[in-house]
PDB file of N, CA and C in Angstrom:
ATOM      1  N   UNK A   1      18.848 -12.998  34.427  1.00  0.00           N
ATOM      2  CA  UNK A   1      18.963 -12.656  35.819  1.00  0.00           C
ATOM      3  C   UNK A   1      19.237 -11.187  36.065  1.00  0.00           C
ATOM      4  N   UNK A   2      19.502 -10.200  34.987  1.00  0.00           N
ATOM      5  CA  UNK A   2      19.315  -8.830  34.867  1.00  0.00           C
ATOM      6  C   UNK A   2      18.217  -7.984  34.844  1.00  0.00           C
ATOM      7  N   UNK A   3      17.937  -7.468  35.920  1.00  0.00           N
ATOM      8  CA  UNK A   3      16.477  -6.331  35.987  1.00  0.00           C
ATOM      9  C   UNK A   3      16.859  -5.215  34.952  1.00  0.00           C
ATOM     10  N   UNK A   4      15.952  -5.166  33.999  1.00  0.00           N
ATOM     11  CA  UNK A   4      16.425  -3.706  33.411  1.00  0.00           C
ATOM     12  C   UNK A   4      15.515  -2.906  33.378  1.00  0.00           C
ATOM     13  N   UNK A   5      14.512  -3.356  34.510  1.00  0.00           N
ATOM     14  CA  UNK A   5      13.251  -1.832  34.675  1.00  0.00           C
ATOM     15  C   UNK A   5      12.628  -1.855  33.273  1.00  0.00           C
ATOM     16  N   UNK A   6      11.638  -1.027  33.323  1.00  0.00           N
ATOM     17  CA  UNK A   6      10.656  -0.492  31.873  1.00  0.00           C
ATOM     18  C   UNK A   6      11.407   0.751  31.506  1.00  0.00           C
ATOM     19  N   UNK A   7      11.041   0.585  30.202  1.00  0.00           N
ATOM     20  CA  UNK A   7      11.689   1.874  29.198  1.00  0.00           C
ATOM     21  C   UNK A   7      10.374   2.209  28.406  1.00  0.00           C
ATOM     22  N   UNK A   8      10.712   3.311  27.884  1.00  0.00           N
ATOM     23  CA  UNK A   8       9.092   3.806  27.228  1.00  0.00           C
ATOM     24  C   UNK A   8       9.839   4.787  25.140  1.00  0.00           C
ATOM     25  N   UNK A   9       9.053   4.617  24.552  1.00  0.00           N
ATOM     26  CA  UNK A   9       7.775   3.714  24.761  1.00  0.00           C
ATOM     27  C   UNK A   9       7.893   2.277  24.691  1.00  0.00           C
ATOM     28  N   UNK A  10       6.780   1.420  25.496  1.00  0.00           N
ATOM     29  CA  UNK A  10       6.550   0.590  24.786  1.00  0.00           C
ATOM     30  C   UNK A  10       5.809   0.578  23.578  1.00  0.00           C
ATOM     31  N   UNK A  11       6.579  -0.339  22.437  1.00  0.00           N
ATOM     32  CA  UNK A  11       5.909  -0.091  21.371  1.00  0.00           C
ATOM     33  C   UNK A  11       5.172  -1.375  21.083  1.00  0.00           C
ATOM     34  N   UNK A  12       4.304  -1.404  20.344  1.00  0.00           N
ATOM     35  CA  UNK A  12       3.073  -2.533  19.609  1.00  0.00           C
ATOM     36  C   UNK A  12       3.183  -2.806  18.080  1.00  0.00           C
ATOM     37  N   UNK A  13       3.871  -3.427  17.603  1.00  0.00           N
ATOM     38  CA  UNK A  13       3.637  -4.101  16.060  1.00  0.00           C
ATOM     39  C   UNK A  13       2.350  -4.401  15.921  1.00  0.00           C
ATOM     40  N   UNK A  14       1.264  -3.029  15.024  1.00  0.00           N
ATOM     41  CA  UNK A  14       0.127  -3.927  15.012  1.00  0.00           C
ATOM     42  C   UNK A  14      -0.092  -3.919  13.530  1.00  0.00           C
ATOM     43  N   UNK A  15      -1.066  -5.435  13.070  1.00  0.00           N
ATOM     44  CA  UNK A  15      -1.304  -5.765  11.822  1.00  0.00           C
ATOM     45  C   UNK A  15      -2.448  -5.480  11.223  1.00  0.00           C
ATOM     46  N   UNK A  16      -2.726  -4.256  10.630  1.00  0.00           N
ATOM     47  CA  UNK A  16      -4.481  -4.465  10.166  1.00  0.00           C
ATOM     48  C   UNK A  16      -4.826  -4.997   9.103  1.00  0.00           C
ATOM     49  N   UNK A  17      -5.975  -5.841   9.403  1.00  0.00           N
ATOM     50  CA  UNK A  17      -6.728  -6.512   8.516  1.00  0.00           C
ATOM     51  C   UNK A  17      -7.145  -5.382   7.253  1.00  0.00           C
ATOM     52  N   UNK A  18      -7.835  -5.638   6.140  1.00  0.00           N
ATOM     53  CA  UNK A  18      -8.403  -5.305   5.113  1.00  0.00           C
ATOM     54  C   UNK A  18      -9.348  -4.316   5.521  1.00  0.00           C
ATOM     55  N   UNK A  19     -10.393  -4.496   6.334  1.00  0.00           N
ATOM     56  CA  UNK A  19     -11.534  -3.587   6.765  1.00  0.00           C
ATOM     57  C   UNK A  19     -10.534  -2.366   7.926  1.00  0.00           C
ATOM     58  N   UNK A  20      -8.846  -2.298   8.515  1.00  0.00           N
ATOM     59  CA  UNK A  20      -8.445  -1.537   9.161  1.00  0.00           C
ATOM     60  C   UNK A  20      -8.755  -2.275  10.761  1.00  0.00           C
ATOM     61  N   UNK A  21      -9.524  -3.185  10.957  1.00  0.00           N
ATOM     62  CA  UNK A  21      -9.557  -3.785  12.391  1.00  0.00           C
ATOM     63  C   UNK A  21      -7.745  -4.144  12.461  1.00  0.00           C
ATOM     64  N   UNK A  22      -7.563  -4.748  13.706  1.00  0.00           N
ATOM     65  CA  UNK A  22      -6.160  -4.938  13.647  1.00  0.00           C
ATOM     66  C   UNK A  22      -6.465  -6.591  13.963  1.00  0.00           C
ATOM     67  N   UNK A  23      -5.490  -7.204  13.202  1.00  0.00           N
ATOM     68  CA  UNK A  23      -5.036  -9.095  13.206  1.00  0.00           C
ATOM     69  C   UNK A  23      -4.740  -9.385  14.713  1.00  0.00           C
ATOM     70  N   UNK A  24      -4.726 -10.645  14.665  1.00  0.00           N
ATOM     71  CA  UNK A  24      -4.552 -11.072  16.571  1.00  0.00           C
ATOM     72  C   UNK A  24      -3.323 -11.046  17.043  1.00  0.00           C
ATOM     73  N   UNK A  25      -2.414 -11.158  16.155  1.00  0.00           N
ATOM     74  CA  UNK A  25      -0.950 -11.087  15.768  1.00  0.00           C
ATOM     75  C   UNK A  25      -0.755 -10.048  16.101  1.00  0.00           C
ATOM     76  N   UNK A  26       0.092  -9.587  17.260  1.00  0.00           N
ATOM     77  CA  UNK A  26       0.875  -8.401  17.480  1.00  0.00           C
ATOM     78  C   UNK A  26       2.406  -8.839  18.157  1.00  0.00           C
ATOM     79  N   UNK A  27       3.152  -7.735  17.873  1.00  0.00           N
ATOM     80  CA  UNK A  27       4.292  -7.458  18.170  1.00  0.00           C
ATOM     81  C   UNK A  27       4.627  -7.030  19.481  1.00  0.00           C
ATOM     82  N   UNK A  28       5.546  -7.219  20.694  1.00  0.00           N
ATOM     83  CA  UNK A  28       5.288  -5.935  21.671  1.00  0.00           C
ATOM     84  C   UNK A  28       6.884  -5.981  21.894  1.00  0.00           C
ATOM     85  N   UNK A  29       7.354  -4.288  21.658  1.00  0.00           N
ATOM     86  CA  UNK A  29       8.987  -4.061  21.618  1.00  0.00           C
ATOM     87  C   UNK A  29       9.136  -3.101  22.983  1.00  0.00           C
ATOM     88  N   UNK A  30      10.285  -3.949  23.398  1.00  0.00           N
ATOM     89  CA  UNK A  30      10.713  -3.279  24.463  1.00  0.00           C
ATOM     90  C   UNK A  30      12.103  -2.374  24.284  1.00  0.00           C
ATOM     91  N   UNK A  31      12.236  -0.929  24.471  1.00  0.00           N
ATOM     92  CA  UNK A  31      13.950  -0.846  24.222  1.00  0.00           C
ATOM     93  C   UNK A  31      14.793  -1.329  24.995  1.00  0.00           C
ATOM     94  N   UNK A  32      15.681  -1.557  24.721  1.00  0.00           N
ATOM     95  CA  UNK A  32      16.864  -2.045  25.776  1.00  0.00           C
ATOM     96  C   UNK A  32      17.621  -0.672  25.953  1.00  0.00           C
ATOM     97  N   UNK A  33      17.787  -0.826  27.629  1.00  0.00           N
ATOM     98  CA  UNK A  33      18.820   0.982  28.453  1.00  0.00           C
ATOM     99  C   UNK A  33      19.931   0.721  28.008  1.00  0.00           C
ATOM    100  N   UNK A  34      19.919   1.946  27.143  1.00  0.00           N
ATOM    101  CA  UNK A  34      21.617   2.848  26.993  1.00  0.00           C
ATOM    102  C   UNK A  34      22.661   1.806  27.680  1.00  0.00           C
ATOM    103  N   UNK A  35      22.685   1.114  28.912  1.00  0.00           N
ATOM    104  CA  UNK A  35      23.878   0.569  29.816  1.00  0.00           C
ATOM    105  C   UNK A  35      23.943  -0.948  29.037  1.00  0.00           C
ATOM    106  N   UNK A  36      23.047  -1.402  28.667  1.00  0.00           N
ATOM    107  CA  UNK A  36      23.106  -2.371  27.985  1.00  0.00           C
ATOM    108  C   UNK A  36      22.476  -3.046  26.388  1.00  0.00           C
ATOM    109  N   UNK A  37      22.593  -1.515  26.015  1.00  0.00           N
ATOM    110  CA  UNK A  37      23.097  -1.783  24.459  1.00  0.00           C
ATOM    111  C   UNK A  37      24.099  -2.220  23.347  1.00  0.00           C
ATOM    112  N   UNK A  38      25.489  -2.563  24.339  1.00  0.00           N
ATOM    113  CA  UNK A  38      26.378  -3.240  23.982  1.00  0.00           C
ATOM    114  C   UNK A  38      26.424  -4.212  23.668  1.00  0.00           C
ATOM    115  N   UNK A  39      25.855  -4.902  24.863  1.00  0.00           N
ATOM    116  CA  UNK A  39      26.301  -6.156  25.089  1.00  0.00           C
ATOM    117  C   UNK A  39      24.414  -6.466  26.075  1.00  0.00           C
ATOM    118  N   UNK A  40      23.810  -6.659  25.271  1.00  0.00           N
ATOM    119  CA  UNK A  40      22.196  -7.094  26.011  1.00  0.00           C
ATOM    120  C   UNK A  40      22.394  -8.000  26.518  1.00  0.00           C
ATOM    121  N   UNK A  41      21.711  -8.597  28.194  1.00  0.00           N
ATOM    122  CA  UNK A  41      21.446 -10.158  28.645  1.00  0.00           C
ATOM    123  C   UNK A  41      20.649 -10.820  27.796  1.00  0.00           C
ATOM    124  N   UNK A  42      21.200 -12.187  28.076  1.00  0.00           N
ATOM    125  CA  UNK A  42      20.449 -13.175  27.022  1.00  0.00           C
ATOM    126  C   UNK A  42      19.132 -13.284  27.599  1.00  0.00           C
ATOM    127  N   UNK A  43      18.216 -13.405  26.916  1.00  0.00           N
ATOM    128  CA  UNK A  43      17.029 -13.232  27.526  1.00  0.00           C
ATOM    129  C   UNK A  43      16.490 -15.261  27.863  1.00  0.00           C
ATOM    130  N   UNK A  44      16.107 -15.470  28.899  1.00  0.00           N
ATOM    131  CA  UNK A  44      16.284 -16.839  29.843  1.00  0.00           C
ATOM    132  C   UNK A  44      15.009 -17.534  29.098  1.00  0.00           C
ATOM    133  N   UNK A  45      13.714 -16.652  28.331  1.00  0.00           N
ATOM    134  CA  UNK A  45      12.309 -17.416  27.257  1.00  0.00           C
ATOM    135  C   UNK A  45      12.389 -17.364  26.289  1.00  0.00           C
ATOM    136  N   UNK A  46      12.538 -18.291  25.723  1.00  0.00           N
ATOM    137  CA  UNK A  46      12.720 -18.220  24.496  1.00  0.00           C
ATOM    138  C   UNK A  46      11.874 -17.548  23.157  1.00  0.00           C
ATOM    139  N   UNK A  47      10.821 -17.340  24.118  1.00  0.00           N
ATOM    140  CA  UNK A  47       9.701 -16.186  23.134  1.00  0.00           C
ATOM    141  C   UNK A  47      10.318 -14.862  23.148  1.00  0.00           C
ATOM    142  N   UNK A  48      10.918 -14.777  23.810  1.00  0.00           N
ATOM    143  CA  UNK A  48      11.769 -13.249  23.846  1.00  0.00           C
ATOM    144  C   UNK A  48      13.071 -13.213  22.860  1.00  0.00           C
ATOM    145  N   UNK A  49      13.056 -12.117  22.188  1.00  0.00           N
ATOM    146  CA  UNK A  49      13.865 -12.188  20.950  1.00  0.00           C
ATOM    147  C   UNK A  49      14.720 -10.614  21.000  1.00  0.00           C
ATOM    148  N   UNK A  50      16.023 -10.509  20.535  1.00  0.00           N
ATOM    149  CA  UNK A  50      16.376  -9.270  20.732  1.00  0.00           C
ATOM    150  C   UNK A  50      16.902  -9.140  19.363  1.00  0.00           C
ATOM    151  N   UNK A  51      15.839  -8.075  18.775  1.00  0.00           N
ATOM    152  CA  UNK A  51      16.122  -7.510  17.351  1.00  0.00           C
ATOM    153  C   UNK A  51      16.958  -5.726  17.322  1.00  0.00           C
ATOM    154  N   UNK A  52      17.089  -5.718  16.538  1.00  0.00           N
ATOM    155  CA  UNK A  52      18.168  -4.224  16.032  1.00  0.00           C
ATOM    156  C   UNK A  52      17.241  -3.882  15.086  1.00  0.00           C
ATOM    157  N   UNK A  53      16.632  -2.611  15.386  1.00  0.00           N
ATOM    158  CA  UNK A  53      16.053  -1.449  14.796  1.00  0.00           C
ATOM    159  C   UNK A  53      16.907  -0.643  13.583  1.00  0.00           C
ATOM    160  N   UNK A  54      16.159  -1.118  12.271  1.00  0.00           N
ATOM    161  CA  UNK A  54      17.065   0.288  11.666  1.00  0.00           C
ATOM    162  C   UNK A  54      16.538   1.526  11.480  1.00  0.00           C
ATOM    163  N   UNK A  55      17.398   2.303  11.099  1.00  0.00           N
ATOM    164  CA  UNK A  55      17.094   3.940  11.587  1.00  0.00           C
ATOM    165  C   UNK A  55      15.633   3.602  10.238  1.00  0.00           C
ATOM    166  N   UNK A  56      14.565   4.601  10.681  1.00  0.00           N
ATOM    167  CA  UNK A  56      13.301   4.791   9.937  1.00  0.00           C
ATOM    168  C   UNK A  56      13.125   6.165  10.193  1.00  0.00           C
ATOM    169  N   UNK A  57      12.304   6.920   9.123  1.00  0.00           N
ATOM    170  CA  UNK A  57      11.398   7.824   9.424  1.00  0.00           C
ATOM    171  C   UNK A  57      10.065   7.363   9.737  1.00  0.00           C
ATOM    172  N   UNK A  58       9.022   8.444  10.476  1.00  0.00           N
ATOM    173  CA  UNK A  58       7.944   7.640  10.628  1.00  0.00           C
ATOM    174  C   UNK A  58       6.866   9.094   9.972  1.00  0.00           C
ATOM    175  N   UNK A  59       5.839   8.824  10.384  1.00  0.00           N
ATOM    176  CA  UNK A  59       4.391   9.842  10.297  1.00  0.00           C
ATOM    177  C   UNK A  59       3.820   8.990  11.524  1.00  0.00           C
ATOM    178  N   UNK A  60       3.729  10.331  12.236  1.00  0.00           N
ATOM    179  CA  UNK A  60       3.322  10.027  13.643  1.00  0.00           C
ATOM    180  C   UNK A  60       1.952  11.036  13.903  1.00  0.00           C
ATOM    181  N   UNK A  61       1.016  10.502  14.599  1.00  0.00           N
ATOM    182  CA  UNK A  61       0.163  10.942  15.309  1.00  0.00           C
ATOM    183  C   UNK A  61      -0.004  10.866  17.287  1.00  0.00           C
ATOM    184  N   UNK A  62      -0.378  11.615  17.724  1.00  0.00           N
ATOM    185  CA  UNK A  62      -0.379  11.701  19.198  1.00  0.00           C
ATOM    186  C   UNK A  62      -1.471  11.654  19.836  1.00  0.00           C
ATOM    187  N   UNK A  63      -2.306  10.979  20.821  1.00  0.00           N
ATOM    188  CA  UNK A  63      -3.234  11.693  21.611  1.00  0.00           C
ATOM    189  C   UNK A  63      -2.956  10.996  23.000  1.00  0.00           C
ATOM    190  N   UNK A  64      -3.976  11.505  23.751  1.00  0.00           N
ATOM    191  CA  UNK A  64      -4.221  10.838  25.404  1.00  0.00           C
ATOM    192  C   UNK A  64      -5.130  10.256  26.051  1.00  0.00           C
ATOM    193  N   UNK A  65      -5.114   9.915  26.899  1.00  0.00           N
ATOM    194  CA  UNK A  65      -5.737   8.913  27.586  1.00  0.00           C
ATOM    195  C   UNK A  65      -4.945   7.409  28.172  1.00  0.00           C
ATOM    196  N   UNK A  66      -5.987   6.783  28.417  1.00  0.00           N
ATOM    197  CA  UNK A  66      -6.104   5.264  28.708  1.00  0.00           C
ATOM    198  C   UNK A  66      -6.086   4.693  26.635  1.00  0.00           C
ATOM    199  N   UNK A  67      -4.997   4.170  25.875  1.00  0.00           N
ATOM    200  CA  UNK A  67      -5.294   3.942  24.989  1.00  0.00           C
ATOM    201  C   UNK A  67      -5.711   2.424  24.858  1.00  0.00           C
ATOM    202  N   UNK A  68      -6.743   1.912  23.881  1.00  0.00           N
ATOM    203  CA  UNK A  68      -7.337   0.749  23.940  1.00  0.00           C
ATOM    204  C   UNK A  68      -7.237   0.441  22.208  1.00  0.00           C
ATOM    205  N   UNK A  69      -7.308  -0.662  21.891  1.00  0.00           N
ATOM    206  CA  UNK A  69      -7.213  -0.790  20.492  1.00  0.00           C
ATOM    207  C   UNK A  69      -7.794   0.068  19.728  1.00  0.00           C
ATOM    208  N   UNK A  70      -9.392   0.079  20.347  1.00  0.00           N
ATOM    209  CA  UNK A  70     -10.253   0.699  19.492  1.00  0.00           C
ATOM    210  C   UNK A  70      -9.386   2.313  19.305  1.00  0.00           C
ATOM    211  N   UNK A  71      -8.915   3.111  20.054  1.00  0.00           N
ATOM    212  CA  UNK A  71      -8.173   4.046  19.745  1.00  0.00           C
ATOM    213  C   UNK A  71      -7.085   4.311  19.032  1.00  0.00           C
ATOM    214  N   UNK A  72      -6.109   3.224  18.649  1.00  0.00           N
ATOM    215  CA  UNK A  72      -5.167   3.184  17.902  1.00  0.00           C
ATOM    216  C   UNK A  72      -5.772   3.147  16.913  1.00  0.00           C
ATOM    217  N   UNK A  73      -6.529   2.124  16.219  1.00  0.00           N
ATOM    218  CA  UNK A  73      -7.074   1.785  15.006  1.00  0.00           C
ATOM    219  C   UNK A  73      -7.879   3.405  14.838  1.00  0.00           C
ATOM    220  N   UNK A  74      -8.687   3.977  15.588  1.00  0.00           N
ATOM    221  CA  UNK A  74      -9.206   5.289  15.040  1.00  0.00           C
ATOM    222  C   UNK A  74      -7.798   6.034  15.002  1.00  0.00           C
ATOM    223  N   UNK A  75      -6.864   6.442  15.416  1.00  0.00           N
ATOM    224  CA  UNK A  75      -5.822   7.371  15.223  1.00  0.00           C
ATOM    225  C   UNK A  75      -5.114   6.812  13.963  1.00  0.00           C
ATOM    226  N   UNK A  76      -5.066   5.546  13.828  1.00  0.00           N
ATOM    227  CA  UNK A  76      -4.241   4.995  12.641  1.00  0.00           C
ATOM    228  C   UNK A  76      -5.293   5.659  11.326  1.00  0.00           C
ATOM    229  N   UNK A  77      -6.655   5.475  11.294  1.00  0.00           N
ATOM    230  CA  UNK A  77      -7.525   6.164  10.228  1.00  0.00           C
ATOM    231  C   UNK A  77      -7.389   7.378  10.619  1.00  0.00           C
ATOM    232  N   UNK A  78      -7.331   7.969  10.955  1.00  0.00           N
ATOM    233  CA  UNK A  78      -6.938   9.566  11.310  1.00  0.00           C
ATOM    234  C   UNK A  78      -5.527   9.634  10.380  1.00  0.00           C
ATOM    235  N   UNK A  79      -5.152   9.072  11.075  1.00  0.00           N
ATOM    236  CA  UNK A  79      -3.412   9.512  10.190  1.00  0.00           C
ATOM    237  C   UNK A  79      -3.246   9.410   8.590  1.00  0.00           C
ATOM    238  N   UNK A  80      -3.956   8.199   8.242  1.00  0.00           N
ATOM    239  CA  UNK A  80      -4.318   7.695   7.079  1.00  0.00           C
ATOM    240  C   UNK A  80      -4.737   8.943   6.460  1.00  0.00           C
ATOM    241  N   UNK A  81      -6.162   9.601   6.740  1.00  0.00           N
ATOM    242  CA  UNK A  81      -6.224  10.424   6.071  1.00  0.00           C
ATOM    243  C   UNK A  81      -5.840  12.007   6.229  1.00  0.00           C
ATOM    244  N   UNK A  82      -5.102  11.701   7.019  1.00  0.00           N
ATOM    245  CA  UNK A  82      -4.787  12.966   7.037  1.00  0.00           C
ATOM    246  C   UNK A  82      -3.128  12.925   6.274  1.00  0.00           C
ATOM    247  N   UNK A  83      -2.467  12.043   5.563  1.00  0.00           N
ATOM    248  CA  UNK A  83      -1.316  11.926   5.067  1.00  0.00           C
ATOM    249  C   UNK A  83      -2.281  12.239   3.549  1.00  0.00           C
ATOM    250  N   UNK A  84      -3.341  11.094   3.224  1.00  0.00           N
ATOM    251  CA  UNK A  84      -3.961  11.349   1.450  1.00  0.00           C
ATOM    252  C   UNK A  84      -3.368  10.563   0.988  1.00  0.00           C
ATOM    253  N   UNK A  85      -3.387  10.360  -0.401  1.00  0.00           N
ATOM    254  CA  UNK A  85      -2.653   9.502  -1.227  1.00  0.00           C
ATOM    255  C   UNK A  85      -1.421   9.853  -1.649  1.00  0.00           C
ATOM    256  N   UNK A  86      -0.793  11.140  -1.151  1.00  0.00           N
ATOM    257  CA  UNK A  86       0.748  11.353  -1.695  1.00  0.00           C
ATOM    258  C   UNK A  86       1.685  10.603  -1.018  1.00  0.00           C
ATOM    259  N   UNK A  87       1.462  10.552   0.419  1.00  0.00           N
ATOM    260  CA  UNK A  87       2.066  10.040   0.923  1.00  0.00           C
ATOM    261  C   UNK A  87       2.881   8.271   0.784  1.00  0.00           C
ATOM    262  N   UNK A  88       4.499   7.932   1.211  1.00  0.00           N
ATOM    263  CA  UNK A  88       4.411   6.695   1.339  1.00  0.00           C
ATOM    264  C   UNK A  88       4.775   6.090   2.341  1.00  0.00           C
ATOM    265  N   UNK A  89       3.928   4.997   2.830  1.00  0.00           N
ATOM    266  CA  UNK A  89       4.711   4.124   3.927  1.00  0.00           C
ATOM    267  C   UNK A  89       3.444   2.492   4.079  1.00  0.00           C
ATOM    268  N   UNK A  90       4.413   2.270   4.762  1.00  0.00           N
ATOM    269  CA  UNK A  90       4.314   1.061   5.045  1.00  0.00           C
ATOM    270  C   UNK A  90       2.786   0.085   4.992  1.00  0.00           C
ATOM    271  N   UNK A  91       1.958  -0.146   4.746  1.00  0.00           N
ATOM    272  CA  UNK A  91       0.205  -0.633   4.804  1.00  0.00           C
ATOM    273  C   UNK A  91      -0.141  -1.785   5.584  1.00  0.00           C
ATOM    274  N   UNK A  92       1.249  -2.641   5.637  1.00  0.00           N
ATOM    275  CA  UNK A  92       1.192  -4.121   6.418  1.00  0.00           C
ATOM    276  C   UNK A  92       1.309  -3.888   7.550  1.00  0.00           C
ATOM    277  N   UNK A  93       1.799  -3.029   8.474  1.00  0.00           N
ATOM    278  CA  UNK A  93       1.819  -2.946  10.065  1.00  0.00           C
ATOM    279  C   UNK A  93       2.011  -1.488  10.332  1.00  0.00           C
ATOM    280  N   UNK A  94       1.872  -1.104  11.694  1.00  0.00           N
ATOM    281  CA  UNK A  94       1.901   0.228  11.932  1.00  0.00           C
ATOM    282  C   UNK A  94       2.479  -0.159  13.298  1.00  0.00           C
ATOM    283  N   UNK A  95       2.990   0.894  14.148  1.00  0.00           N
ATOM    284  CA  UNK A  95       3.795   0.916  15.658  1.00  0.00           C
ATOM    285  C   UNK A  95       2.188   1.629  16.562  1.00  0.00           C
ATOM    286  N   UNK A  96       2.275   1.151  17.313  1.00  0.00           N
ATOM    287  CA  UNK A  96       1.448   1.605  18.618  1.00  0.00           C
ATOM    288  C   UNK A  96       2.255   1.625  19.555  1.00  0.00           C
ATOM    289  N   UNK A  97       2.115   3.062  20.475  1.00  0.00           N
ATOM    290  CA  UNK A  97       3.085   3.302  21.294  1.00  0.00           C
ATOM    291  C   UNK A  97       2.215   4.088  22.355  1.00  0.00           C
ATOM    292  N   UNK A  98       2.928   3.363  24.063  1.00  0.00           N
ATOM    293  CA  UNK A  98       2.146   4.012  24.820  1.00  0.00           C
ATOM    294  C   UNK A  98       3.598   4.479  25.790  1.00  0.00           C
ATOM    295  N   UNK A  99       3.608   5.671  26.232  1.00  0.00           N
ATOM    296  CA  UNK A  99       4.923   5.987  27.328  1.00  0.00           C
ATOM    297  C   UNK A  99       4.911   6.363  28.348  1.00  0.00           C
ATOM    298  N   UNK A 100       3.323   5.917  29.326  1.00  0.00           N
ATOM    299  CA  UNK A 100       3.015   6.119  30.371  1.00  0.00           C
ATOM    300  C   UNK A 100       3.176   4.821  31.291  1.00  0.00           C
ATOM    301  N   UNK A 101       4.005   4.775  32.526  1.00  0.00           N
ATOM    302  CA  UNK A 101       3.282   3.660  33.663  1.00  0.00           C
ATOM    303  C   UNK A 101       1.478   3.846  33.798  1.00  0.00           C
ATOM    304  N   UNK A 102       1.300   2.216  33.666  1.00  0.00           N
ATOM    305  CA  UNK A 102      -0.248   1.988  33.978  1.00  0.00           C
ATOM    306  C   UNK A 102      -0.990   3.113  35.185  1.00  0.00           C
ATOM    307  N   UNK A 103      -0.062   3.511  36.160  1.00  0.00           N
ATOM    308  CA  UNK A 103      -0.375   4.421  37.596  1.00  0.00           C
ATOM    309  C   UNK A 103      -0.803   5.601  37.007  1.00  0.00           C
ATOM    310  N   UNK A 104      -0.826   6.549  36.241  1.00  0.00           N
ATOM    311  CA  UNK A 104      -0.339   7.855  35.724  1.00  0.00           C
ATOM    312  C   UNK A 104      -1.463   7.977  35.253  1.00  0.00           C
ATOM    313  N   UNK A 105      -2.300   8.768  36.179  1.00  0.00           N
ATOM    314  CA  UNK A 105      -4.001   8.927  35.198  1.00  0.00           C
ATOM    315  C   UNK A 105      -4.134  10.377  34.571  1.00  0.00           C
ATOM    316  N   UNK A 106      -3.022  10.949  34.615  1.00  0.00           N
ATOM    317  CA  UNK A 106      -3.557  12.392  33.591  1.00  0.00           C
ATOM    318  C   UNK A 106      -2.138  12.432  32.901  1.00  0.00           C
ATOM    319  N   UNK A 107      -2.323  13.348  31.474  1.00  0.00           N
ATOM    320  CA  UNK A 107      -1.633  13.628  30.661  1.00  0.00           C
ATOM    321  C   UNK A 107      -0.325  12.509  30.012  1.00  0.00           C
ATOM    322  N   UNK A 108      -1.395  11.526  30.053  1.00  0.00           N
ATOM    323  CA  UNK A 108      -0.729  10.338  28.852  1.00  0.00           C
ATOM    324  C   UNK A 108      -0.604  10.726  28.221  1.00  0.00           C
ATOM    325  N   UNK A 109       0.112   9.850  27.035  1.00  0.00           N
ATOM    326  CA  UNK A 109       1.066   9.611  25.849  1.00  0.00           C
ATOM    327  C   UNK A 109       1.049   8.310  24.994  1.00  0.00           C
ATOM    328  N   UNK A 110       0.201   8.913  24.049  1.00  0.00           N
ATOM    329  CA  UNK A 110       0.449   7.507  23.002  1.00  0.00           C
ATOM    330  C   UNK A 110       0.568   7.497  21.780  1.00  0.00           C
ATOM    331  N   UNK A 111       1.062   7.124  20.823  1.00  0.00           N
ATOM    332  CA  UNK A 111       1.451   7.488  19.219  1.00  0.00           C
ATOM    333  C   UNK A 111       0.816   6.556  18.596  1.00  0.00           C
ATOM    334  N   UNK A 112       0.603   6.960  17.072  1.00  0.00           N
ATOM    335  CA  UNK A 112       0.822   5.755  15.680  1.00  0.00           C
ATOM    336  C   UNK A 112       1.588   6.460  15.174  1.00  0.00           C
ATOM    337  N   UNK A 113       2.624   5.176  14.903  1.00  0.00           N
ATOM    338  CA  UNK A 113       3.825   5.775  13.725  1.00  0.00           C
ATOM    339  C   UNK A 113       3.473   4.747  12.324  1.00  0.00           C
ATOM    340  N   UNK A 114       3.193   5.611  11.356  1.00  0.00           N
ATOM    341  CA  UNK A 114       3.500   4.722   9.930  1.00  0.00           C
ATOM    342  C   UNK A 114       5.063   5.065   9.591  1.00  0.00           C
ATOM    343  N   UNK A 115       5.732   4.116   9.096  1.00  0.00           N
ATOM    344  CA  UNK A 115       7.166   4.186   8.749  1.00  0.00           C
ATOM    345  C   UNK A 115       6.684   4.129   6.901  1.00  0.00           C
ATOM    346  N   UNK A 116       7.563   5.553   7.118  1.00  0.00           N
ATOM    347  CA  UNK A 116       7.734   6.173   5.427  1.00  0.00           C
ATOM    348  C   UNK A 116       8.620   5.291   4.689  1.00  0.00           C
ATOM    349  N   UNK A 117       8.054   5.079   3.831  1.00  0.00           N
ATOM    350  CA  UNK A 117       8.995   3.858   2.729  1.00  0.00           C
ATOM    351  C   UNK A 117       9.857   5.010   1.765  1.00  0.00           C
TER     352      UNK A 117
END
């Protein structure tokens, strides 16, 4: 029965398949505001789950627009190679992140973060 407005980013747990498409299976994380990080409302659906983040580094990439899968998955191969094989992190999921209201048609914001193992 607590409004807690949108927080940004929203982030996307996404899973890619073998060929780099992404699985149907996604994640979608909301943060919870500073005022109720103490003590969060219980959330009233039971599909709604309130997990604790541990601290990560990531490798992040940025661009703009309207982002659509097909754009994450190209920025996620972008990032890919632009890290090479020295790099380490994570291969089973990646974060998709967008930190614009849907209204906001210029100078979006959207990330892939791989979390460095």
């Amino acid at each position: 029965g607590v409004g807690m407005g949108m927080t940004a980013p929203v982030s996307i747990t996404a899973f890619p398949a073998e060929d780099g498409s992404l699985q149907q299976k996604v994640k979608v994380c909301l943060r919870i505001p500073s005022q109720f990080q103490a003590s969060p409302p219980c959330p009233s659906d039971e599909s709604i789950k309130i997990e604790e983040k541990q601290e990560m580094t990531i490798y992040s990439t940025q661009f703009g627009g309207y982002a659509k899968e097909v754009d994450y998955v190209s920025y996620a191969a972008k990032l890919k190679s632009a890290l090479g094989s020295e790099a380490t992190y994570r291969k089973d999921f990646y974060f998709c992140n967008g930190y614009d209201p849907p209204m906001k048609p210029f100078g979006r914001r959207n990330e892939v973060w791989f979390v460095k193992e």
